[in-house]
Protein backbone atom coordinates (compact mmCIF):
# COMPACT_ATOMS: atom_id res chain seq x y z
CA UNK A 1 -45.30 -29.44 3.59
CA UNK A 2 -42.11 -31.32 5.29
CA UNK A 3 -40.23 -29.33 7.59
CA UNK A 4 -37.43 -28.39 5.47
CA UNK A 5 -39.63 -26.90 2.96
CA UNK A 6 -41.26 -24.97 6.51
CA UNK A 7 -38.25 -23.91 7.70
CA UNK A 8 -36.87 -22.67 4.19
CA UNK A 9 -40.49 -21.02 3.70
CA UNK A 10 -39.73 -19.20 7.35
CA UNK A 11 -36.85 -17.47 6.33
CA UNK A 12 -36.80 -16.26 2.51
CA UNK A 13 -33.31 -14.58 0.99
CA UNK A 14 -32.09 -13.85 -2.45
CA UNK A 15 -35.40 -15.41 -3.69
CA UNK A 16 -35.31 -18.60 -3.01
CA UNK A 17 -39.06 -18.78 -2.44
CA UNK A 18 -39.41 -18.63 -6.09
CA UNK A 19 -38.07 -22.28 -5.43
CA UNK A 20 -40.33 -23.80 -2.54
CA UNK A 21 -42.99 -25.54 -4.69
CA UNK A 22 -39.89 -27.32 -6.06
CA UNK A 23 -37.93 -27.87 -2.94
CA UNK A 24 -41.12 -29.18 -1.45
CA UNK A 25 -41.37 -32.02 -4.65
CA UNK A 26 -37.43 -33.34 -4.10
CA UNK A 27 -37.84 -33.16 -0.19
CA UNK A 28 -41.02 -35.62 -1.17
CA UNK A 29 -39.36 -37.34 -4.13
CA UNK A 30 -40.69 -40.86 -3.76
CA UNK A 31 -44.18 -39.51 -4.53
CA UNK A 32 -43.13 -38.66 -8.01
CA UNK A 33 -41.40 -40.17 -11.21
CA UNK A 34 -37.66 -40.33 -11.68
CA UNK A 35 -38.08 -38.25 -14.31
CA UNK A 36 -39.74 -35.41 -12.60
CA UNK A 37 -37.54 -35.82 -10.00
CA UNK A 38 -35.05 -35.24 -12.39
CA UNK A 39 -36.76 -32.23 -13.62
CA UNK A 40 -36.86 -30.73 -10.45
CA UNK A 41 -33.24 -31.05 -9.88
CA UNK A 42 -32.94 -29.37 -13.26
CA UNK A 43 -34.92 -26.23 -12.40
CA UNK A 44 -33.30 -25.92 -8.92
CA UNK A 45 -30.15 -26.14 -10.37
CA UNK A 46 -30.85 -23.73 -13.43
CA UNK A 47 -32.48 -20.87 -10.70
CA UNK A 48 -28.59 -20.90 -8.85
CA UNK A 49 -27.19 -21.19 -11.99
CA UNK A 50 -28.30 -18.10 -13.48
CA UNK A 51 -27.56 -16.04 -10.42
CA UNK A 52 -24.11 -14.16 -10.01
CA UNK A 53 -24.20 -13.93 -6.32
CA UNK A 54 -25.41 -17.29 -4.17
CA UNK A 55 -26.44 -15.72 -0.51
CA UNK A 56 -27.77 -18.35 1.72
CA UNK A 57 -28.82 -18.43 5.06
CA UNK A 58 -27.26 -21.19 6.99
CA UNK A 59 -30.50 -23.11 7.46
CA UNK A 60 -31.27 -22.73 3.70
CA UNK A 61 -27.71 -24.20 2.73
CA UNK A 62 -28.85 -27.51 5.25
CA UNK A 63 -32.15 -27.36 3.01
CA UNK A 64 -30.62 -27.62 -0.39
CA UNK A 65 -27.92 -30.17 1.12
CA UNK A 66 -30.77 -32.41 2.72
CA UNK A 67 -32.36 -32.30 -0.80
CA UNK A 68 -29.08 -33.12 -2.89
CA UNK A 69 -27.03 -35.39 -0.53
CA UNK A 70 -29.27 -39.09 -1.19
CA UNK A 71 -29.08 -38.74 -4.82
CA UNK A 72 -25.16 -38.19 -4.86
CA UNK A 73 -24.89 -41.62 -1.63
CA UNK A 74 -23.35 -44.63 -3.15
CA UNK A 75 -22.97 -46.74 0.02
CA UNK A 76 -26.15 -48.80 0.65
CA UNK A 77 -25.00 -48.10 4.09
CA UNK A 78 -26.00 -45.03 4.39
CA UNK A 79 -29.66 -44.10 5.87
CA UNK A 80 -30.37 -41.39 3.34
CA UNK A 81 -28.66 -44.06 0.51
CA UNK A 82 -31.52 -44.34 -2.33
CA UNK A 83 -32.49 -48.00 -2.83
CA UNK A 84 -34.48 -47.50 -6.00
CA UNK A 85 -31.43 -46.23 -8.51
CA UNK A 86 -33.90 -44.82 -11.12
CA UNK A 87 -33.72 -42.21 -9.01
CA UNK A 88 -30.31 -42.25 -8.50
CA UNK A 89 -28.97 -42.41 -12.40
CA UNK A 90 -25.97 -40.94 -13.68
CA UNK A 91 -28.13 -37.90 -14.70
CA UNK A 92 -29.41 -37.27 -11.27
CA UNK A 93 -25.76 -37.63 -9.52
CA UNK A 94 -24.87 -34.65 -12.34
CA UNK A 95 -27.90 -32.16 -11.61
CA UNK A 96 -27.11 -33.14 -7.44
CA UNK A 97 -23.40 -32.52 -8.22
CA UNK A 98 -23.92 -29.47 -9.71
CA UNK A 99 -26.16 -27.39 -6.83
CA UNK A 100 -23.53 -28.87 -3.93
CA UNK A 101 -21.34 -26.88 -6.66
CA UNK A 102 -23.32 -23.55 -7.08
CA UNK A 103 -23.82 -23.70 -2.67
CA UNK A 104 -20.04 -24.01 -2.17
CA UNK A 105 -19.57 -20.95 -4.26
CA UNK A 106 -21.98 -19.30 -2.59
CA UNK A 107 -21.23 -17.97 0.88
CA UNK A 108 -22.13 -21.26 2.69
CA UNK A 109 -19.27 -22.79 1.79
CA UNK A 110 -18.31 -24.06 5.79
CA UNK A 111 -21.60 -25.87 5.74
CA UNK A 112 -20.72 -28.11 3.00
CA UNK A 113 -17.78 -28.68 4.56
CA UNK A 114 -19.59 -29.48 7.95
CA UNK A 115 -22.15 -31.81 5.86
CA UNK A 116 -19.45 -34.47 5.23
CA UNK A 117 -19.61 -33.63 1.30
CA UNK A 118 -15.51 -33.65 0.78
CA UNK A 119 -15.09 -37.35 1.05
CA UNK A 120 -18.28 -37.91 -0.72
CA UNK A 121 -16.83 -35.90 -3.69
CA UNK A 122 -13.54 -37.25 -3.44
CA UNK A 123 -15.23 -40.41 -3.61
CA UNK A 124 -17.11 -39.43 -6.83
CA UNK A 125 -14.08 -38.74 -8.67
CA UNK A 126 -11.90 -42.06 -7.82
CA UNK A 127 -14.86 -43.86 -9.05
CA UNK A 128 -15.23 -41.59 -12.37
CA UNK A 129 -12.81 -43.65 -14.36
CA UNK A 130 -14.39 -47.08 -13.81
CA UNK A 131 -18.11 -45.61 -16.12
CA UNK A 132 -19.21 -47.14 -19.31
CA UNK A 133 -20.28 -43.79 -20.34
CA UNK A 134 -17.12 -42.09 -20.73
CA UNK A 135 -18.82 -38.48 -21.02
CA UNK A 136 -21.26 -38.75 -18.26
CA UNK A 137 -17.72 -39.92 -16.26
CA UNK A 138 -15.96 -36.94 -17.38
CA UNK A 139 -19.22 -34.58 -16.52
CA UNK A 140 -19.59 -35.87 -12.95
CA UNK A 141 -15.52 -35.48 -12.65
CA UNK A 142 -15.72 -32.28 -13.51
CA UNK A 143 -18.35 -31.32 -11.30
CA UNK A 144 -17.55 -32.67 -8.25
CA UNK A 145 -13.90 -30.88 -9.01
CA UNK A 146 -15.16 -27.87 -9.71
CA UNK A 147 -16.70 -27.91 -6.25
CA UNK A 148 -13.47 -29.01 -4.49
CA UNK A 149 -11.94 -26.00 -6.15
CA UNK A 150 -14.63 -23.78 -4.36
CA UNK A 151 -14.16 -25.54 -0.98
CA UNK A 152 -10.42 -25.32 -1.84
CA UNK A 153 -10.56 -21.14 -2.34
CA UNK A 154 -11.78 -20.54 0.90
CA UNK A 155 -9.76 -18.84 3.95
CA UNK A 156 -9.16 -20.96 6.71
CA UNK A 157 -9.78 -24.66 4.82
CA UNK A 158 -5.77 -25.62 4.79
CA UNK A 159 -6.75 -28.67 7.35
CA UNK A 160 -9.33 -29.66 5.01
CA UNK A 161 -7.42 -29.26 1.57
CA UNK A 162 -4.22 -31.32 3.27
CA UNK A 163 -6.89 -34.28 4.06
CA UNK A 164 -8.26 -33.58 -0.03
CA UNK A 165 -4.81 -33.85 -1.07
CA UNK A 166 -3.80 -37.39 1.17
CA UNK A 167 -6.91 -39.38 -0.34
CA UNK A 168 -5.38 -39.42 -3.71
CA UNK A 169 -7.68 -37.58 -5.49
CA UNK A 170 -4.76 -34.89 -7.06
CA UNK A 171 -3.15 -38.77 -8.88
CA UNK A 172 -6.84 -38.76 -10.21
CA UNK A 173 -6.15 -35.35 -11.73
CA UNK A 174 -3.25 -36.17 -13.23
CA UNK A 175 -5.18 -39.30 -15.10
CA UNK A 176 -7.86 -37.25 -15.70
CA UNK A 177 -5.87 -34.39 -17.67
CA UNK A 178 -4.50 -36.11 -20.74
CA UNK A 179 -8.39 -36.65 -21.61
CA UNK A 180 -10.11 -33.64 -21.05
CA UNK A 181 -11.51 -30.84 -23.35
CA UNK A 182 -10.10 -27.83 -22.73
CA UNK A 183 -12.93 -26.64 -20.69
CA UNK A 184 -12.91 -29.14 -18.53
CA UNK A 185 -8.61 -29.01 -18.19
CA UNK A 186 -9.36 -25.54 -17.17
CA UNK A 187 -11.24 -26.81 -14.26
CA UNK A 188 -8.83 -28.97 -13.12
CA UNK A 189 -5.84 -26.57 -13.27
CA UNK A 190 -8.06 -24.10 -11.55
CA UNK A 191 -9.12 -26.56 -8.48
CA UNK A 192 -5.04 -27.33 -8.34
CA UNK A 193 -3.90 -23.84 -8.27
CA UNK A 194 -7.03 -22.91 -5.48
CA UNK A 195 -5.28 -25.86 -3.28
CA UNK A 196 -2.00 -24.43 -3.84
CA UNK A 197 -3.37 -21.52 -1.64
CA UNK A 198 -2.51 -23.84 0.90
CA UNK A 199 1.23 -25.28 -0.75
CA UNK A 200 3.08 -23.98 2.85
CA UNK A 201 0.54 -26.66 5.05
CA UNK A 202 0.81 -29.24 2.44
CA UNK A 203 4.66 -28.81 2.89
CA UNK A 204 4.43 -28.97 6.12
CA UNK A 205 2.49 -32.16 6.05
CA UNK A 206 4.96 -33.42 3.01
CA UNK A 207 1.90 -33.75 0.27
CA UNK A 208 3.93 -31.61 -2.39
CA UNK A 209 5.34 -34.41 -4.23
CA UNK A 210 1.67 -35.72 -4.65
CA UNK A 211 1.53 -33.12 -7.31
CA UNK A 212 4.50 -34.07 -8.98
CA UNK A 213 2.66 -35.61 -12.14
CA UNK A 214 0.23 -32.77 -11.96
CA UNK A 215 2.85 -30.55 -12.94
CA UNK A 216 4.77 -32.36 -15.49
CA UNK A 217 1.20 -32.04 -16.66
CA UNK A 218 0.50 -28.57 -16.33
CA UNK A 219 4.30 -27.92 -18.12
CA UNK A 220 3.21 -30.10 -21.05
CA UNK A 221 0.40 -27.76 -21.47
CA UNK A 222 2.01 -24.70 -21.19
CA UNK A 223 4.47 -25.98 -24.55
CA UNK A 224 1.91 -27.63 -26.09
CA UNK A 225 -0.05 -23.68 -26.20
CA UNK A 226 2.81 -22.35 -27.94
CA UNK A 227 3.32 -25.13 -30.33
CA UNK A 228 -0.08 -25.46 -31.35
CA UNK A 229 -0.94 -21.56 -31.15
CA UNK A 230 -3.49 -21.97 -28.24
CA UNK A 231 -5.65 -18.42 -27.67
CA UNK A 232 -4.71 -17.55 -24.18
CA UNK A 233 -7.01 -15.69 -21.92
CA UNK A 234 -6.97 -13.96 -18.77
CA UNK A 235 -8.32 -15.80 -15.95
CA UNK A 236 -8.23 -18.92 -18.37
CA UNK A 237 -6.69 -22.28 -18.29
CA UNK A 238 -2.61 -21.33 -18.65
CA UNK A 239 -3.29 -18.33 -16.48
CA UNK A 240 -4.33 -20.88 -13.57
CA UNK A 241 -1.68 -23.44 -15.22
CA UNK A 242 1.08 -21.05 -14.46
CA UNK A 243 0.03 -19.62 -11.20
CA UNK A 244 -0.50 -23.50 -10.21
CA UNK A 245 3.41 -24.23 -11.41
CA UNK A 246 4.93 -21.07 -9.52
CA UNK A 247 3.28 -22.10 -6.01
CA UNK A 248 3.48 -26.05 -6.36
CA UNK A 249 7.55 -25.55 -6.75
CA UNK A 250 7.75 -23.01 -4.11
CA UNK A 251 9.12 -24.40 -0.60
CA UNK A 252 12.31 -25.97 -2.79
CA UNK A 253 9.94 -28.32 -4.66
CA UNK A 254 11.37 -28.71 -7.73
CA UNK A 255 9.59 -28.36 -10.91
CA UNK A 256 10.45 -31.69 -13.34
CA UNK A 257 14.11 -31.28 -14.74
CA UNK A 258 13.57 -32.74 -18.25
CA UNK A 259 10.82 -30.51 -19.12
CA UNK A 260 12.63 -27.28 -17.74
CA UNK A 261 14.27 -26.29 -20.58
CA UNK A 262 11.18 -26.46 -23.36
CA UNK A 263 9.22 -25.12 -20.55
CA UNK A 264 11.12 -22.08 -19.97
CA UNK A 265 11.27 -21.31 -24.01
CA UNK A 266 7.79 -21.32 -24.09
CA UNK A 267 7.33 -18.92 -21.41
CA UNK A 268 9.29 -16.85 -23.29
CA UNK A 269 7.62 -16.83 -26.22
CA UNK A 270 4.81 -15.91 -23.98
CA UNK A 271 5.92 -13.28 -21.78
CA UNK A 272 5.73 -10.17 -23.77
CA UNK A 273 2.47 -10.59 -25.82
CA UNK A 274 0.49 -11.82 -22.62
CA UNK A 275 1.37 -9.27 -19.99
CA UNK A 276 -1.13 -11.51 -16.99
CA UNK A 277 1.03 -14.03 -17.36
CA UNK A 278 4.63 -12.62 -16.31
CA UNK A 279 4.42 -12.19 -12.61
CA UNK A 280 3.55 -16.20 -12.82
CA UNK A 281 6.18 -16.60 -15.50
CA UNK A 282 8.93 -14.78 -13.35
CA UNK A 283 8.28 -16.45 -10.49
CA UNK A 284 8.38 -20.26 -11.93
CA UNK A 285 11.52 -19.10 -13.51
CA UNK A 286 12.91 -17.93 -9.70
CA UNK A 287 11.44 -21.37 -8.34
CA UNK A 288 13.28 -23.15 -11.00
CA UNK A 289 16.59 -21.14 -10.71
CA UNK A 290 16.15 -21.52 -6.65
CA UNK A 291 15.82 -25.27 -6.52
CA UNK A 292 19.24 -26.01 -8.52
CA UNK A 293 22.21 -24.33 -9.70
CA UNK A 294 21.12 -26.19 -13.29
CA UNK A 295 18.17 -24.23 -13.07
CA UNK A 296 19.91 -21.12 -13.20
CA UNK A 297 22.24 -22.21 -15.84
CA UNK A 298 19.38 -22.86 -17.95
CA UNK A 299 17.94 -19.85 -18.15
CA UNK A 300 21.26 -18.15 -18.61
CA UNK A 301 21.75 -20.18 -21.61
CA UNK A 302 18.17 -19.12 -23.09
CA UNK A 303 19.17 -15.56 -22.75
CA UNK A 304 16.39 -15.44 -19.74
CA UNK A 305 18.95 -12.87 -18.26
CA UNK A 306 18.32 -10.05 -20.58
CA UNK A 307 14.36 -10.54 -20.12
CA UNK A 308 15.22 -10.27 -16.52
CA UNK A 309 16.29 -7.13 -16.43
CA UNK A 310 14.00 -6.22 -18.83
CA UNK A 311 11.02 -6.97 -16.57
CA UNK A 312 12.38 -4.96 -13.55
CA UNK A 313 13.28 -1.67 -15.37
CA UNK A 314 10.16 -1.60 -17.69
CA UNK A 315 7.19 -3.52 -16.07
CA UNK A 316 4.60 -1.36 -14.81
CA UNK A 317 3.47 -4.18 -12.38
CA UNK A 318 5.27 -4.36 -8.74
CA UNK A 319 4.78 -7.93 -8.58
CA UNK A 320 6.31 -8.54 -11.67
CA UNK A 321 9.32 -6.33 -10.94
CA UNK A 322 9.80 -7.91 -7.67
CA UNK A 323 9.72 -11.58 -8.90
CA UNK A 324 12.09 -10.71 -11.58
CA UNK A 325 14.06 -9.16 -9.18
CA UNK A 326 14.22 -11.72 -6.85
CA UNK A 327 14.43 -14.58 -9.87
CA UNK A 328 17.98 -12.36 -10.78
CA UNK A 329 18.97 -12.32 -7.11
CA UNK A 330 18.88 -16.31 -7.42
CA UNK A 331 20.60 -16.95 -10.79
CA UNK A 332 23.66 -14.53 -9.68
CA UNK A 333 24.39 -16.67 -6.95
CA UNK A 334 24.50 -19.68 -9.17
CA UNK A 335 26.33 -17.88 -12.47
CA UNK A 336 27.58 -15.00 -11.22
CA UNK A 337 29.89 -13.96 -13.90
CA UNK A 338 26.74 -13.75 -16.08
CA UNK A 339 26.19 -10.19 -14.66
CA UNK A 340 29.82 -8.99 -15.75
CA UNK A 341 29.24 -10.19 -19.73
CA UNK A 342 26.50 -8.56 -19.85
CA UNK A 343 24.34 -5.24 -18.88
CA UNK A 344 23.36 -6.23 -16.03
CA UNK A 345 25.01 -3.88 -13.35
CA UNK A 346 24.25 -0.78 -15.42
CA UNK A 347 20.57 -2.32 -15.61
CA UNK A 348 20.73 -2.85 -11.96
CA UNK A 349 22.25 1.06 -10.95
CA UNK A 350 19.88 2.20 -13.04
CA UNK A 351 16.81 0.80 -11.38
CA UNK A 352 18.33 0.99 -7.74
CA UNK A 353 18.03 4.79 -8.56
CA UNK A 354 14.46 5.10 -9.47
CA UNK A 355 12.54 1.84 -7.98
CA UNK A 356 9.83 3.48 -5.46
CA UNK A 357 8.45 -0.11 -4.30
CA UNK A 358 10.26 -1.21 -0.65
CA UNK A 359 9.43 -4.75 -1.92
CA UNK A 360 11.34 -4.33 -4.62
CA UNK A 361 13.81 -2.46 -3.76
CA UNK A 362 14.64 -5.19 -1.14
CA UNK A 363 15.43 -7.52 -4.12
CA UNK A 364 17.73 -5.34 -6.03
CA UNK A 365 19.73 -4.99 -2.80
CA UNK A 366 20.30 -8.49 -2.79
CA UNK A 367 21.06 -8.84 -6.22
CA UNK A 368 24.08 -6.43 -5.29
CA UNK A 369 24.94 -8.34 -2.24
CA UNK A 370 24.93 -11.33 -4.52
CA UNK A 371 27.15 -9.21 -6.64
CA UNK A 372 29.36 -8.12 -4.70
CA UNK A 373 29.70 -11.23 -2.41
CA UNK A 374 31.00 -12.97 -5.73
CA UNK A 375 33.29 -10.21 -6.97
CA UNK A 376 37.11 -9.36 -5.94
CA UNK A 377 37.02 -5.99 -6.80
CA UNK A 378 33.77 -3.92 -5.86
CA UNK A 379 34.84 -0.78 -6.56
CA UNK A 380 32.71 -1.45 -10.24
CA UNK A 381 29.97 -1.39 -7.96
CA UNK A 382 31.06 2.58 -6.84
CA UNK A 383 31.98 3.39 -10.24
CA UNK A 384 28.76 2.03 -12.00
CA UNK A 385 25.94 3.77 -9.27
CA UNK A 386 25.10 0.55 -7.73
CA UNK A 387 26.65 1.94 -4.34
CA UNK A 388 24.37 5.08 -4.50
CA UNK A 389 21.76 2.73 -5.59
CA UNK A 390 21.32 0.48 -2.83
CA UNK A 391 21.89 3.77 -0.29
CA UNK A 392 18.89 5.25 -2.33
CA UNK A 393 16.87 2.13 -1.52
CA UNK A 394 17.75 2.20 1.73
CA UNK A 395 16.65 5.73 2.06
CA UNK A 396 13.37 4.47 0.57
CA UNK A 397 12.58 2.15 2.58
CA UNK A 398 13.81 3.58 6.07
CA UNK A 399 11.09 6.66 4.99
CA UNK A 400 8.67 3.67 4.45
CA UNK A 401 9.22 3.69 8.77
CA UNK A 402 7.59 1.15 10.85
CA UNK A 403 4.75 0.41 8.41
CA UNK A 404 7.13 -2.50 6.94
CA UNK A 405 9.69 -2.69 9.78
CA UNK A 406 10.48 -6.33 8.65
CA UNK A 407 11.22 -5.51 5.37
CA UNK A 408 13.44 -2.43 6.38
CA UNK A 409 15.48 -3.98 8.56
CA UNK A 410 16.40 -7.17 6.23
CA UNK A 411 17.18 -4.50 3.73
CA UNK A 412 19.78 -2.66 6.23
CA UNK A 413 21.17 -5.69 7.19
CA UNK A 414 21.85 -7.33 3.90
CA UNK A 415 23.01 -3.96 2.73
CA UNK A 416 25.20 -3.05 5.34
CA UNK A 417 26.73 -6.65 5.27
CA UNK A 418 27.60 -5.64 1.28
CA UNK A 419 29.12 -1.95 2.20
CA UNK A 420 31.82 -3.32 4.45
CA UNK A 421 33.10 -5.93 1.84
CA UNK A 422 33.02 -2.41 -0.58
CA UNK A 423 35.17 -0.41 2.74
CA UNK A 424 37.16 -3.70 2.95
CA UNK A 425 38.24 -3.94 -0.76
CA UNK A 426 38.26 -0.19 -1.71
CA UNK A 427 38.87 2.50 1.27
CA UNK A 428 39.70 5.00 -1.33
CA UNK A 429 36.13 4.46 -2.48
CA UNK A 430 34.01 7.62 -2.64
CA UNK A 431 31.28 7.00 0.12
CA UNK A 432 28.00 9.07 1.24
CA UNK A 433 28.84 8.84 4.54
CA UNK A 434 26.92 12.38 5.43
CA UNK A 435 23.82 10.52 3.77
CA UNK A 436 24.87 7.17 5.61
CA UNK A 437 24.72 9.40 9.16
CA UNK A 438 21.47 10.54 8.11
CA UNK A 439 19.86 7.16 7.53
CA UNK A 440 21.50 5.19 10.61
CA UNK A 441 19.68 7.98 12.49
CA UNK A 442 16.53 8.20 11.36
CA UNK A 443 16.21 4.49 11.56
CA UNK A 444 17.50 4.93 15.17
CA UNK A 445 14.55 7.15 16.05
CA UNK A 446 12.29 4.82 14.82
CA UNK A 447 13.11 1.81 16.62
CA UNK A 448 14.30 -0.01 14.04
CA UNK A 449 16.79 -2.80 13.75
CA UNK A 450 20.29 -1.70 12.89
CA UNK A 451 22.81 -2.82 14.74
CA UNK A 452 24.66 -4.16 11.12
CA UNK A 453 24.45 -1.13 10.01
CA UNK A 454 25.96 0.50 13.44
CA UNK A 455 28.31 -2.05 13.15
CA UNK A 456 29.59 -0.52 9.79
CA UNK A 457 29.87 3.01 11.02
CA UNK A 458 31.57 1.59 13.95
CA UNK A 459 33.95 0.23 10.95
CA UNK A 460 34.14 3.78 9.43
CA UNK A 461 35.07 5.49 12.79
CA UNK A 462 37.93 3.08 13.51
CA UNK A 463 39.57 3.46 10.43
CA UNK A 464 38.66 7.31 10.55
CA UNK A 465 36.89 7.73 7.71
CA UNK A 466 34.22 9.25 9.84
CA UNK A 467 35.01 10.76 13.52
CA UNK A 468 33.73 10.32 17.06
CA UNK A 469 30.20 9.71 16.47
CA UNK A 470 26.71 8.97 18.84
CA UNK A 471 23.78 7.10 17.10
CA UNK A 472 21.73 7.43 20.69
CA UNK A 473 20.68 10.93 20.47
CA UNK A 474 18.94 10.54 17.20
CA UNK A 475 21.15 13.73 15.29
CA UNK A 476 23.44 13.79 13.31
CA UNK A 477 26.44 14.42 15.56
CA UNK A 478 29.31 12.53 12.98
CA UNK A 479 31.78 14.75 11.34
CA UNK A 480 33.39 13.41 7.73
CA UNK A 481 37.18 13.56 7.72
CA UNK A 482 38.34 15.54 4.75
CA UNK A 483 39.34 13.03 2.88
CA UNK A 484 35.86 11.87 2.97
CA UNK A 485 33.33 14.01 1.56
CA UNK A 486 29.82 12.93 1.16
């Protein structure tokens, strides 16, 4: 028996003894036909296959790897390279392919990685294209994709994916996609949005704009479902297509301009009747209205405005609450008068008053500070509830204490910043300065961050709305004038 067959017969898991006679044949290849080698590869690949779970040792991972790698070599170069291609056809690359594939989802995904199989598979797919046999090309594209997109889902591979993403495999993609069944689309999209868990590194390293043609792409699909009536499923291929466009045009990478506009109408005709899409909707629709002020006009003109507020006062998801949130934050900045035609600040008091989420709640306070920054007369704000709104959210999220101290103390800042342009524009304004005491304090005894908003009661003593008043000792020690009432 060779010794990787030994040492895989040493140390059995998950059943892969069931395997050894076969292992044992492919280790020992040259003593049988191509076509039983072939055969073997078959059954080794069918037993992972059928399994949900892949649990390899590490040893057992090398095993499989040593028994794969020579029939997947194409540089004569190479020791392990197979000199006699009949046992190296097309079909044999596939079945090899395809158990690299099934280990990489499995839990041994680092030793692939360590094996040198990356380049090898990059290498596979630049060299898809130039096959006779167009399907076999496709098939071994596919596969050795499908196993990037494994290698590309795992923690701590961001050095790895940037080095995927500079050998100009992604262009390959984009070639690739126009031809593709839909199966094998939904590969591709899926492999793009798993190395988009690394978009912030491959900013860093200024890859985005590799994936520019990708997602003109991935936008053309997204219409093209709507036009043509596509059945969309959870977890399927515009799922991934639309969690692939939010992340690609996050870190100001802008999404294609001339596709924008058809792009966002079919996401509306989406949102509503596919609820798993419109965290991923919302947030391509902030990326697009965060890149460019004509990104924010756009969706004002296609009435996205409306849906926005629709999502953050009915959506029982946070995630979609807070990306709608935040997308609103964005387009008031850009079209700010948008807000004042419509229902917007109602929509907004409303859900400052009853939003439980921190996360959330730290988005509707900047769509006030937006708000208010832009308007010359912010009493509308007292009169409408936003006031008591964002002073409710701030409430919320100072009881939230130290567990999301970040978060908190943006939130006071922003919304103390947006108070004194209210104190500035309105002192006759009706303030809850009693609650205000209250909140400065109990975010002083936690440790927290608030010098803005000590900065604005500072404001309130000196034009005596409040009087003399000590933040140190953690009580409420302020007393409101009379013509002040909480």
């Amino acid at each position: 028996m060779p010794s990787g067959a030994k040492k895989l017969e040493s140390k059995v898991h998950n059943g892969l003894s069931e395997m050894d006679g076969v292992i044992c044949e492919l280790l020992d290849f040259h003593s049988h036909t191509p076509d039983e080698t072939l055969k073997n590869l078959t059954s080794l690949r069918s037993f992972f296959t059928q399994k949900s779970v892949i649990e390899l040792e590490a040893d057992q991972a090398n095993t499989i790897i040593d028994i794969t790698l020579p029939f997947m070599l194409t540089d004569p170069e190479s020791p392990e390279f197979i000199n006699d291609r009949a046992y190296a056809t097309p079909n044999h690359i596939f079945e090899a392919s395809w158990i690299i594939t099934n280990v990489a989802s499995g839990n041994q995904t680092p030793v692939v990685i360590e094996r040198g199989l990356v380049p090898l598979l990059c290498s596979q797919i630049a060299s898809a294209r130039s096959m006779e046999d167009t399907i076999m090309a496709e098939k071994l594209f596919s596969q050795a994709v499908w196993t990037l997109g494994n290698i590309a889902g795992e923690r701590s591979t961001d050095s790895i994916v940037v080095d995927i993403a500079r050998t100009g495999v992604v262009a390959e993609f984009a070639a690739w996609l126009p031809k593709l069944n839909r199966r094998n689309k939904a590969i591709v999209m899926w492999a793009l949005e798993s190395m988009m868990s690394s978009s912030r590194q491959l900013c860093k390293a200024g890859l985005l704009s590799n994936f520019d043609e990708a997602s003109s792409l991935a936008m053309d699909m997204v219409i093209e479902c709507v036009d043509a009536d596509w059945t969309i499923k959870q977890g399927g291929l515009i799922d991934d297509t639309m969690r692939f466009l939010f992340r690609v045009s996050d870190h100001d990478n802008e999404l294609p301009r001339d596709k924008q506009r058809p792009f966002v109408r079919a996401c509306l005709a989406l949102f509503f009747d596919h609820p798993f899409l419109q965290t991923s909707i919302m947030s391509a629709f902030g990326n697009i209205s965060n890149n460019s002020t004509e990104g924010s006009s756009i969706l004002v003109e296609m009435g996205c405005v409306a849906l926005l507020g629709a999502a953050i006062s009915t959506s029982d998801a946070v995630s979609t609450r807070k990306t709608a949130a935040w997308t609103l934050s964005n387009v008031v900045v850009d079209v700010p008068e948008v807000a004042f035609e419509s229902d917007i600040i109602d929509v907004l008091a409303q859900c400052m008053a009853t939003e439980k989420s921190p996360h959330v709640g730290k988005e509707l306070v900047y769509v006030a500070a937006n708000l208010m920054d832009a308007n010359d007369n912010p009493s509308v704000f007292i009169n409408s509830g936003v006031i008591d709104g964002m002073i409710n959210q701030m409430m919320n999220a100072v009881s939230v204490g130290t567990k999301q101290h970040r978060l908190v103390e943006e939130m006071l800042d922003v919304a103390a910043q947006s108070l004194q342009l209210v104190l500035a524009s309105n002192r006759e304004g009706d303030l809850p300065i009693g609650v205000l005491i209250e909140l400065v304090d109990e975010a002083t005894c936690l440790g927290l961050d608030v010098h803005r908003m000590l900065e604005f009661m500072d404001v309130l003593q000196g034009i005596g709305v409040i009087d003399a008043w000590d933040p140190d000792d953690g009580d409420e020690t302020g007393d409101v004038t009379e013509d002040s009432e909480a």
